[in-house]
Protein backbone atom coordinates (compact mmCIF):
# COMPACT_ATOMS: atom_id res chain seq x y z
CA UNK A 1 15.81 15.09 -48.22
CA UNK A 2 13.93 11.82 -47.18
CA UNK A 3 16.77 11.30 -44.60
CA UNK A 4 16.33 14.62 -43.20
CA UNK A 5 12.41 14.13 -42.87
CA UNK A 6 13.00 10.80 -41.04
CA UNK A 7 15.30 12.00 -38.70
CA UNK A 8 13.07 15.18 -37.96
CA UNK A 9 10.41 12.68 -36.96
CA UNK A 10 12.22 10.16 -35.17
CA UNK A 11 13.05 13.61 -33.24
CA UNK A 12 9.71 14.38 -32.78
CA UNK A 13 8.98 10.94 -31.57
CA UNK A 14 11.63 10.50 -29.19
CA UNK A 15 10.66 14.02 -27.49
CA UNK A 16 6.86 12.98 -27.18
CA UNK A 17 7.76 10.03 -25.43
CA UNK A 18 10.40 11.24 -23.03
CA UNK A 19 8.58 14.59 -22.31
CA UNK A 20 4.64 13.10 -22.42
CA UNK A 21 4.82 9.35 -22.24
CA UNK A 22 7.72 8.31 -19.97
CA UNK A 23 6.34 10.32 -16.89
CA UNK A 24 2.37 9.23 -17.32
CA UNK A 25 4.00 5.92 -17.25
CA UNK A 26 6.02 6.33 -14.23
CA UNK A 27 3.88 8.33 -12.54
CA UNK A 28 1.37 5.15 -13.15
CA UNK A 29 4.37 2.74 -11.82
CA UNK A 30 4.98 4.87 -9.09
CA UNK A 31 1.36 5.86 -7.26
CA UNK A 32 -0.86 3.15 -8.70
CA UNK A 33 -3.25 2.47 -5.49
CA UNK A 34 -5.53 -0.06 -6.16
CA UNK A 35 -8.52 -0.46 -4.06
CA UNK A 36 -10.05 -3.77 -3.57
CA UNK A 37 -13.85 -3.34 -3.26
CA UNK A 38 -15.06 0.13 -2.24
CA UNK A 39 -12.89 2.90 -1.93
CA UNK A 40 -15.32 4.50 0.32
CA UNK A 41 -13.93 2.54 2.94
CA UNK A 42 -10.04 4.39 2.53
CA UNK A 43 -9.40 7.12 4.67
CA UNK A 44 -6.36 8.57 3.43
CA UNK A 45 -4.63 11.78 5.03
CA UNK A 46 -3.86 13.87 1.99
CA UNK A 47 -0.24 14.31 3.10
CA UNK A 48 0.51 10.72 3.14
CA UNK A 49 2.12 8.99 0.56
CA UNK A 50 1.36 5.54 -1.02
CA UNK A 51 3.85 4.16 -3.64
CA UNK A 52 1.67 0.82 -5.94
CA UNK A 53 -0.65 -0.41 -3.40
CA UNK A 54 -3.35 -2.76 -2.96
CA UNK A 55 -6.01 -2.02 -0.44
CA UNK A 56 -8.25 -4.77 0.20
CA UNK A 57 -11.76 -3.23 2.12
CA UNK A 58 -13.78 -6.72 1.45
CA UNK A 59 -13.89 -6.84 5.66
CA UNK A 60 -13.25 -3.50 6.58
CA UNK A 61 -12.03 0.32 6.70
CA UNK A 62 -8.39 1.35 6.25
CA UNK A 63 -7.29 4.39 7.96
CA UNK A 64 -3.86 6.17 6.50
CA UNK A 65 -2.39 8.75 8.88
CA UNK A 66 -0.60 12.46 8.26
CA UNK A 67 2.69 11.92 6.85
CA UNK A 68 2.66 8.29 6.78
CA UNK A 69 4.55 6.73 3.95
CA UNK A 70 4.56 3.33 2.00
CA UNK A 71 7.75 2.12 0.09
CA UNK A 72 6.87 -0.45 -3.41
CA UNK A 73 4.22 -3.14 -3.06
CA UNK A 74 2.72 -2.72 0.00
CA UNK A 75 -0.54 -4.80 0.77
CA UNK A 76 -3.13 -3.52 2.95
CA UNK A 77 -6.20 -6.46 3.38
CA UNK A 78 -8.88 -6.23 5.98
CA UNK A 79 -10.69 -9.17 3.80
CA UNK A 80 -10.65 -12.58 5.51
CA UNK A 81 -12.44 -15.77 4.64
CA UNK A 82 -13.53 -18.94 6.97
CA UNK A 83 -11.11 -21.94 6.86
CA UNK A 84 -13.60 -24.07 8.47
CA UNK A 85 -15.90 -23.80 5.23
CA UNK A 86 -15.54 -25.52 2.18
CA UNK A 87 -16.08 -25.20 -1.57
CA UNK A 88 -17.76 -22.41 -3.10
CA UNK A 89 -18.89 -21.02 0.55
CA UNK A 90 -14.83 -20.42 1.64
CA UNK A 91 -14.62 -18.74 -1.53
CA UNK A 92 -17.53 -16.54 -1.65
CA UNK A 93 -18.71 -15.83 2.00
CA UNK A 94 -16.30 -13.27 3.83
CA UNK A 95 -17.58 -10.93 6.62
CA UNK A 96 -17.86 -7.08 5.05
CA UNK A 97 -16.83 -5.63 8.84
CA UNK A 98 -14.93 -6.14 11.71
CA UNK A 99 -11.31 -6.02 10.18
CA UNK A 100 -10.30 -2.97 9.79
CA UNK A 101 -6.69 -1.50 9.72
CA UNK A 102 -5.81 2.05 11.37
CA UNK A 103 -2.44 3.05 10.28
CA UNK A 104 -1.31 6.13 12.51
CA UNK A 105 0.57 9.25 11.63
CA UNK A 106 4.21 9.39 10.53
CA UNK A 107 4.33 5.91 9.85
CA UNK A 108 6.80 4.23 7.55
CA UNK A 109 5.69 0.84 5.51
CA UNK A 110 8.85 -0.89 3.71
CA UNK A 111 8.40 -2.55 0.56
CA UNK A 112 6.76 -5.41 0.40
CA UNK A 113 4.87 -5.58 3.66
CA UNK A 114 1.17 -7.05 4.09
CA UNK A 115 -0.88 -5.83 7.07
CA UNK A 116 -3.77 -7.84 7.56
CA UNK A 117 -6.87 -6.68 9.71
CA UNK A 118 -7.56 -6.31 12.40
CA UNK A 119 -5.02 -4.45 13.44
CA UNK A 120 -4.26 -0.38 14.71
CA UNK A 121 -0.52 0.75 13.91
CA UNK A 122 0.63 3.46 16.48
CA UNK A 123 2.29 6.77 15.39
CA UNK A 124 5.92 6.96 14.16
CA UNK A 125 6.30 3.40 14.03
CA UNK A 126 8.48 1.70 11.03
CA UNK A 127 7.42 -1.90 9.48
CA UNK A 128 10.80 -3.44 8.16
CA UNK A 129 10.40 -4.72 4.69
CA UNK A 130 8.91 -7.58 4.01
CA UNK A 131 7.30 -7.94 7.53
CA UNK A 132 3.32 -9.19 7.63
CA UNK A 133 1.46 -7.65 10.15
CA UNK A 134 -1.29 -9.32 11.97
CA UNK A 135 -0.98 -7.96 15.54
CA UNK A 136 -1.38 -4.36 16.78
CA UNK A 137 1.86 -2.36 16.51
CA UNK A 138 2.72 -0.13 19.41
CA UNK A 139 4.01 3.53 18.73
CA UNK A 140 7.23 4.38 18.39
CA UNK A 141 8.21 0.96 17.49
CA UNK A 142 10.37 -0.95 15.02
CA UNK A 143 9.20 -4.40 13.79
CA UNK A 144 9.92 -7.09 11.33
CA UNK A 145 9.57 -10.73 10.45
CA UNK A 146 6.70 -13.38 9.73
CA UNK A 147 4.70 -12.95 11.52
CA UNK A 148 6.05 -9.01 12.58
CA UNK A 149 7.89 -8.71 16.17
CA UNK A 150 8.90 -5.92 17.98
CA UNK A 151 12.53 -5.06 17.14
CA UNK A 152 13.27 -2.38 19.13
CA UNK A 153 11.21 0.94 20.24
CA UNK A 154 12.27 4.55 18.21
CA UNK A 155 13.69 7.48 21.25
CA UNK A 156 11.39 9.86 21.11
CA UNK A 157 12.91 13.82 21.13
């Protein structure tokens, strides 16, 4: 009887956390956005899709386009400090404007890329994982590397 009872609740158990706790958990794994600072700087279309990533607004606004997608890990930081300072003031002073990041419609971030601000990313474009942004991105491109080059430009139909 005690065997029965045990098994009945490991039952139980298992189906609670396959049918309530696995998907809260992936569904945490799999859109957690954080937002560096104030999220009243984010602009984000509502059919766009981010997949766990970090928006940094410490410098400026980010702008997320219709139908624009981000792969894992993606790092979106208009924050910037002043190299020339030293101390406590490189760490603490940053400017709160003048970086921010426009990301245009039908764009497609791979994995692992960091955009850094200023910067505007032109429609339909595609960031190769792992790239790092820091220039303006033309639309209908392709580009990849450190620093991000222009691979080749997308046909438009």
């Amino acid at each position: 009887m005690i065997i029965k009872i045990k098994t009945k609740i490991k039952e139980c158990f298992n189906r609670f956390v396959r049918i309530l706790i696995y998907p809260s958990v992936m569904n945490i794994l799999r859109f957690d956005v954080r937002i560096f600072t104030d999220p009243d700087r984010v602009f984000v279309s509502k059919t766009a899709y981010l997949c766990n990533a970090l928006l940094n607004t410490n410098s400026g606004t980010i702008t997320i386009g219709e139908y624009t997608f981000f792969s894992h890990n993606v790092s979106i930081i208009t924050g910037t400090h002043d190299y020339s300072l030293t101390g406590r003031d490189r760490m603490t002073y940053f400017p709160k404007n003048g970086y921010d990041i426009v990301i245009g419609n039908g764009v497609w971030i791979g994995s692992n890329v960091t955009i850094i601000g200023p910067c505007v990313i032109g429609d339909n474009s595609v960031i190769a994982a792992g790239a790092v942004v820091i220039n303006d991105v033309t639309a209908n491109s392709v580009v990849a590397g450190v620093p991000a080059k222009l691979i080749r430009m997308i046909p438009v139909k």
